[in-house]
Protein backbone atom coordinates (compact mmCIF):
# COMPACT_ATOMS: atom_id res chain seq x y z
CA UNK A 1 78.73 4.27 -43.07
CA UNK A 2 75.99 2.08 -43.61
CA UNK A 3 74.56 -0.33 -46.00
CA UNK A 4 72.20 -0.05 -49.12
CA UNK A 5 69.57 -2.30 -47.79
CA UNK A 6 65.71 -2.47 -47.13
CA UNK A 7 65.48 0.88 -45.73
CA UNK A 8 66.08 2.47 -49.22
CA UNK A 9 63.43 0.44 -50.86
CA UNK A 10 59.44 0.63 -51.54
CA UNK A 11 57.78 -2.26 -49.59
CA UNK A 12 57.15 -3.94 -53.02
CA UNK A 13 60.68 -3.53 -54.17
CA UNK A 14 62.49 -6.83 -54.25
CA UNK A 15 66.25 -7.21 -52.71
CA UNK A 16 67.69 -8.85 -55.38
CA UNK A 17 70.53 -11.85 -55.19
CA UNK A 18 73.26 -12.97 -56.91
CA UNK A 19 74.37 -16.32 -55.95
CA UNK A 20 77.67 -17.35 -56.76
CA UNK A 21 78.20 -21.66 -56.46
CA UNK A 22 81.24 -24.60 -57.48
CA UNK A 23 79.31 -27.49 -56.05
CA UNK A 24 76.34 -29.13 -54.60
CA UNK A 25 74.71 -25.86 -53.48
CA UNK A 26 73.32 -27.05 -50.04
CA UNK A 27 74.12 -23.33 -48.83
CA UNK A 28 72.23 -21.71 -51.98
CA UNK A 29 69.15 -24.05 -50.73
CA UNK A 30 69.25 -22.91 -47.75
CA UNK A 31 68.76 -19.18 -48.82
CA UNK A 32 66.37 -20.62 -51.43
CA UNK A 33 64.09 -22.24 -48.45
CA UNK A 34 64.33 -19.34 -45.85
CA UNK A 35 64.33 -16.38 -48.19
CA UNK A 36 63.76 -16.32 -51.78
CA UNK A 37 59.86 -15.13 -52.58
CA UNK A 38 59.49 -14.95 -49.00
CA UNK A 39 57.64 -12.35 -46.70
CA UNK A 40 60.96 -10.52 -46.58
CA UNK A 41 60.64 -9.35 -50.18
CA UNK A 42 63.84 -11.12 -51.56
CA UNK A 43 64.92 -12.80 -54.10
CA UNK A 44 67.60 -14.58 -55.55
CA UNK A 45 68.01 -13.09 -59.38
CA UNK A 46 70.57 -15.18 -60.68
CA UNK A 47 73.05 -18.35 -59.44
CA UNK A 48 76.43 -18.39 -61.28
CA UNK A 49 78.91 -21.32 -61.56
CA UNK A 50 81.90 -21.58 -62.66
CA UNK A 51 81.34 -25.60 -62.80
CA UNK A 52 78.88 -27.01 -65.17
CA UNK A 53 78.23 -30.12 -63.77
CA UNK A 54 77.53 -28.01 -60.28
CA UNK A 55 74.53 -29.97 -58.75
CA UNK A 56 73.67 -26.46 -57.15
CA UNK A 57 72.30 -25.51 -60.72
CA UNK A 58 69.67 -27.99 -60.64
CA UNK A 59 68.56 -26.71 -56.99
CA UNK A 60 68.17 -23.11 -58.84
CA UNK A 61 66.46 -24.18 -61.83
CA UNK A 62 64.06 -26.15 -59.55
CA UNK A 63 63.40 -23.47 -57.84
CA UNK A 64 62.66 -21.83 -60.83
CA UNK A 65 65.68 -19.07 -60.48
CA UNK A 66 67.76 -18.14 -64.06
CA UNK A 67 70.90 -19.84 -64.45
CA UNK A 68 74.68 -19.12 -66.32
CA UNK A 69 77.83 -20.61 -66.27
CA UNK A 70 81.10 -19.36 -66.96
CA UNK A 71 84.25 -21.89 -66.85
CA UNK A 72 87.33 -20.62 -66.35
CA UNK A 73 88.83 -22.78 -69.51
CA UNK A 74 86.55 -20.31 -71.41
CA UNK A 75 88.79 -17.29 -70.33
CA UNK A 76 92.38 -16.23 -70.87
CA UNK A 77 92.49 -14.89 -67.26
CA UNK A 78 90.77 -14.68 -64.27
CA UNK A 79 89.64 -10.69 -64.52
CA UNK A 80 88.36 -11.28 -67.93
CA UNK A 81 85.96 -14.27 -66.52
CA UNK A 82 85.02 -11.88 -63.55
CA UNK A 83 83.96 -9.11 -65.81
CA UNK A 84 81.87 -11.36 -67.93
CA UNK A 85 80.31 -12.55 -64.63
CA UNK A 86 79.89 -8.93 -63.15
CA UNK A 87 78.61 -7.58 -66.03
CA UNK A 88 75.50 -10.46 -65.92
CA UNK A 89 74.91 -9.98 -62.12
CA UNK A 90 74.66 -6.00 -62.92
CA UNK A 91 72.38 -6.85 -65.94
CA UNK A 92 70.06 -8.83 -63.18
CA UNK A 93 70.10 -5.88 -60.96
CA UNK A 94 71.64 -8.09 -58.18
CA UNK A 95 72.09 -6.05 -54.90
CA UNK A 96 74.06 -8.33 -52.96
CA UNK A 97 76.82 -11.08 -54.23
CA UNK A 98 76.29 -14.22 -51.91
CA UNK A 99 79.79 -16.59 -52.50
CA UNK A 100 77.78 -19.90 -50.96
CA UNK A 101 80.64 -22.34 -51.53
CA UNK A 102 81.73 -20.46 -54.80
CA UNK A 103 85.68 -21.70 -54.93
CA UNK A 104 87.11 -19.05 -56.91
CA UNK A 105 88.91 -16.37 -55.29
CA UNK A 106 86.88 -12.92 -56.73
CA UNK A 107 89.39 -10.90 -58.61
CA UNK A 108 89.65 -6.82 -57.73
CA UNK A 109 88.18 -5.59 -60.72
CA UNK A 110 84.94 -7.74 -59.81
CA UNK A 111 84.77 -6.40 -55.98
CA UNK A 112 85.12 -3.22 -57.80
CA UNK A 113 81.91 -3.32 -59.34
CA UNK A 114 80.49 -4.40 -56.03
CA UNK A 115 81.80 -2.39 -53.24
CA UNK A 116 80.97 -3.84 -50.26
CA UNK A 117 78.15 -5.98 -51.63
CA UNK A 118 79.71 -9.12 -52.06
CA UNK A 119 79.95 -11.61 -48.86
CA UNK A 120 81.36 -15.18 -48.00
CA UNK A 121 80.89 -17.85 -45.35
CA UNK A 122 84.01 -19.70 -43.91
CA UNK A 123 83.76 -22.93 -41.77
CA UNK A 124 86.18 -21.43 -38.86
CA UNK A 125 85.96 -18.42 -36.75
CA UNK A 126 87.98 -15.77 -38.67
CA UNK A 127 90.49 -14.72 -38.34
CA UNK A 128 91.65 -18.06 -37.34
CA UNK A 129 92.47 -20.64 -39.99
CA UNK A 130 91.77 -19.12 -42.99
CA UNK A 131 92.43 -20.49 -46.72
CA UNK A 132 91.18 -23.48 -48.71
CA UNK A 133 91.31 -25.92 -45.45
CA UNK A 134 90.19 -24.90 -42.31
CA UNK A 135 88.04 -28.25 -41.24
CA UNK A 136 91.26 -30.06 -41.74
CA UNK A 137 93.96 -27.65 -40.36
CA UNK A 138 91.38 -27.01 -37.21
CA UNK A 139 91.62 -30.23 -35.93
CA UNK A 140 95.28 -30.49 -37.02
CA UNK A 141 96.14 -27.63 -34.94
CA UNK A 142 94.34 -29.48 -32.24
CA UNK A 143 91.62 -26.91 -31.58
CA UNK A 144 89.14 -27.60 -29.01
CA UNK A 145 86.81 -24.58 -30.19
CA UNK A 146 86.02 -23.70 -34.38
CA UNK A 147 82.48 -22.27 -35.65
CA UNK A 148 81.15 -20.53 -38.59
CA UNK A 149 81.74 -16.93 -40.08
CA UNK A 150 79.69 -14.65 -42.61
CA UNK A 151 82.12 -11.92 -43.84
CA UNK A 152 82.03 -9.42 -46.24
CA UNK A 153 84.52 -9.67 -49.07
CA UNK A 154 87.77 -7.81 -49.61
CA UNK A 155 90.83 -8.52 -51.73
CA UNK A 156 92.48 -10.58 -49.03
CA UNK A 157 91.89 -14.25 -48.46
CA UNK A 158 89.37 -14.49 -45.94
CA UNK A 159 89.81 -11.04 -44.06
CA UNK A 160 87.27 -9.08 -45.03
CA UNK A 161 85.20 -7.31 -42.10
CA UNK A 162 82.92 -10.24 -40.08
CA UNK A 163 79.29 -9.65 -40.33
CA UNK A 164 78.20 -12.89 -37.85
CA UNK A 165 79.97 -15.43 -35.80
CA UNK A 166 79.16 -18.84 -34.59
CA UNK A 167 80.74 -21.28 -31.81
CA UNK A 168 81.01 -25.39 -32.95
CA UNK A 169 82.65 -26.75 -30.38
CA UNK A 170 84.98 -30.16 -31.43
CA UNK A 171 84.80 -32.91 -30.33
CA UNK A 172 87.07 -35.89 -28.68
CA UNK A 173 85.94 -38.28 -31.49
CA UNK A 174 85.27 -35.94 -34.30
CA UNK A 175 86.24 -36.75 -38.16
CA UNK A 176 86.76 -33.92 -40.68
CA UNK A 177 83.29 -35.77 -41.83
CA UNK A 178 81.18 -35.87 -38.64
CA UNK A 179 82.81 -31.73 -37.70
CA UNK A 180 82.08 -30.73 -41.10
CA UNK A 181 78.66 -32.02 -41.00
CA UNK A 182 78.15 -30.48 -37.88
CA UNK A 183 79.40 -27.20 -39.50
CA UNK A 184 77.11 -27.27 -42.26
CA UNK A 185 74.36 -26.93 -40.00
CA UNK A 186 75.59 -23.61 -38.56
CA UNK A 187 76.14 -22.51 -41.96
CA UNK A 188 72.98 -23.36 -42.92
CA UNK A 189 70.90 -20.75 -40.73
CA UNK A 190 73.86 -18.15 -40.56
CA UNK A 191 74.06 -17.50 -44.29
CA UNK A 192 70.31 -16.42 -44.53
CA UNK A 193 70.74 -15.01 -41.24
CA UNK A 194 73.39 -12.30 -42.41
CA UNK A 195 71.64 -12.10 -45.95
CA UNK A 196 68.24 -10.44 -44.24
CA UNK A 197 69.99 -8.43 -41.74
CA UNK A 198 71.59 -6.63 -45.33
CA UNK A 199 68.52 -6.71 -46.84
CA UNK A 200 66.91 -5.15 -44.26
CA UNK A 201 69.41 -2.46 -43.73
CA UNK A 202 70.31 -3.80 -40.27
CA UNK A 203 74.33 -4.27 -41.05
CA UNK A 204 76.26 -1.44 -41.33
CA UNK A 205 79.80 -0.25 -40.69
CA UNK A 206 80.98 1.71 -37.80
CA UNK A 207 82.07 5.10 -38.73
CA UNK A 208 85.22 5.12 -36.30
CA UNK A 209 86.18 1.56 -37.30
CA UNK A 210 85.07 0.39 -40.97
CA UNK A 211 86.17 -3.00 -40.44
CA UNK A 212 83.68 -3.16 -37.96
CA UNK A 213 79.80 -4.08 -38.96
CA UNK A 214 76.64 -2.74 -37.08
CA UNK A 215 73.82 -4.56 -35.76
CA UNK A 216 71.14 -2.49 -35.68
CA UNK A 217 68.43 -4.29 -33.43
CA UNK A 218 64.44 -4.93 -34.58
């Protein structure tokens, strides 16, 4: 089973983004300065909050990239808000969902609209310490090892099948501050890193295992 990606497209067809934020949007720059308008033909359509005061929306709209927002206290329940949001991505022609720090957890009925089109990034190598906390329940746990992983999205909390892995090895002296800045970085290049292997049609799934995902070499 593979992925709709680049090898599906005309070589002036753009691979269109959604990007879904909640904060400062260093992630969504990221994908910004490696990717968007670049050689690689994609671009990021839209960047959705569900925070208003999200500084990630004034990275976007620097960039020049259309805006919305859509607070929960606007909604009588969480499905309702994700099929308002859904419905604008579709309207955009978005390809692929990017959650880049987006703190919601997607509802069904939106994955439904996107199957297997929507991915996340988690500061600890799944399927270790997922949740809401992994910096801080990593070095709880006493962990000598944690990393960075880019995963496509499923109804579960953070078990969706892993697209790319990193290693960031902790430290005798580390804060949650000092490992998660050191995270970040990882983060940083991985994000864009799984986002043109998609694009490109390199990721796919393995037909005897779909949990598993495919990468297909240059």
């Amino acid at each position: 089973m593979s992925m709709s990606g680049g090898e599906d497209r005309s070589p002036e067809e753009k691979f269109r983004l959604g990007v879904l934020i909640s904060g400062s949007g260093s992630n969504l720059q990221s994908i910004i300065d490696r990717l968007h308008q670049g050689p690689g033909n994609i671009e990021i359509a839209v960047v959705i909050s569900d925070n208003p005061g999200a500084y990630g929306l004034k990275r976007a709209e620097k960039a020049g990239i259309p805006t919305a927002v859509y607070p929960m206290s606007g909604y009588s329940s969480r499905a309702a808000h994700d099929l308002d949001m859904a419905e604008e991505l579709a309207r955009r022609g978005v390809d692929l969902v990017v959650l880049a720090g987006y703190m919601l957890i997607v509802t069904s009925e939106f994955l439904q609209r996107f199957p297997h089109r929507v991915i996340n990034l988690h500061p600890s190598l799944l399927p270790a310490f997922p949740g809401g906390t992994p910096i801080e329940d990593t070095m709880a746990y006493g962990a000598r090892v944690t990393g960075v992983t880019v995963h496509f999205v499923d109804e579960g909390t953070d078990t969706g099948p892993i697209i790319l892995q990193e290693a960031v090895d902790i430290k005798y002296n580390d804060t949650v501050e000092s490992l998660r800045e050191r995270i970040h970085k990882v983060e940083h290049r991985l994000l864009p890193d799984a986002v043109q292997l998609i694009a490109s049609g390199r990721a796919g799934f393995a037909s005897e295992n779909p949990r598993r995902v495919i990468i297909e070499s240059d």
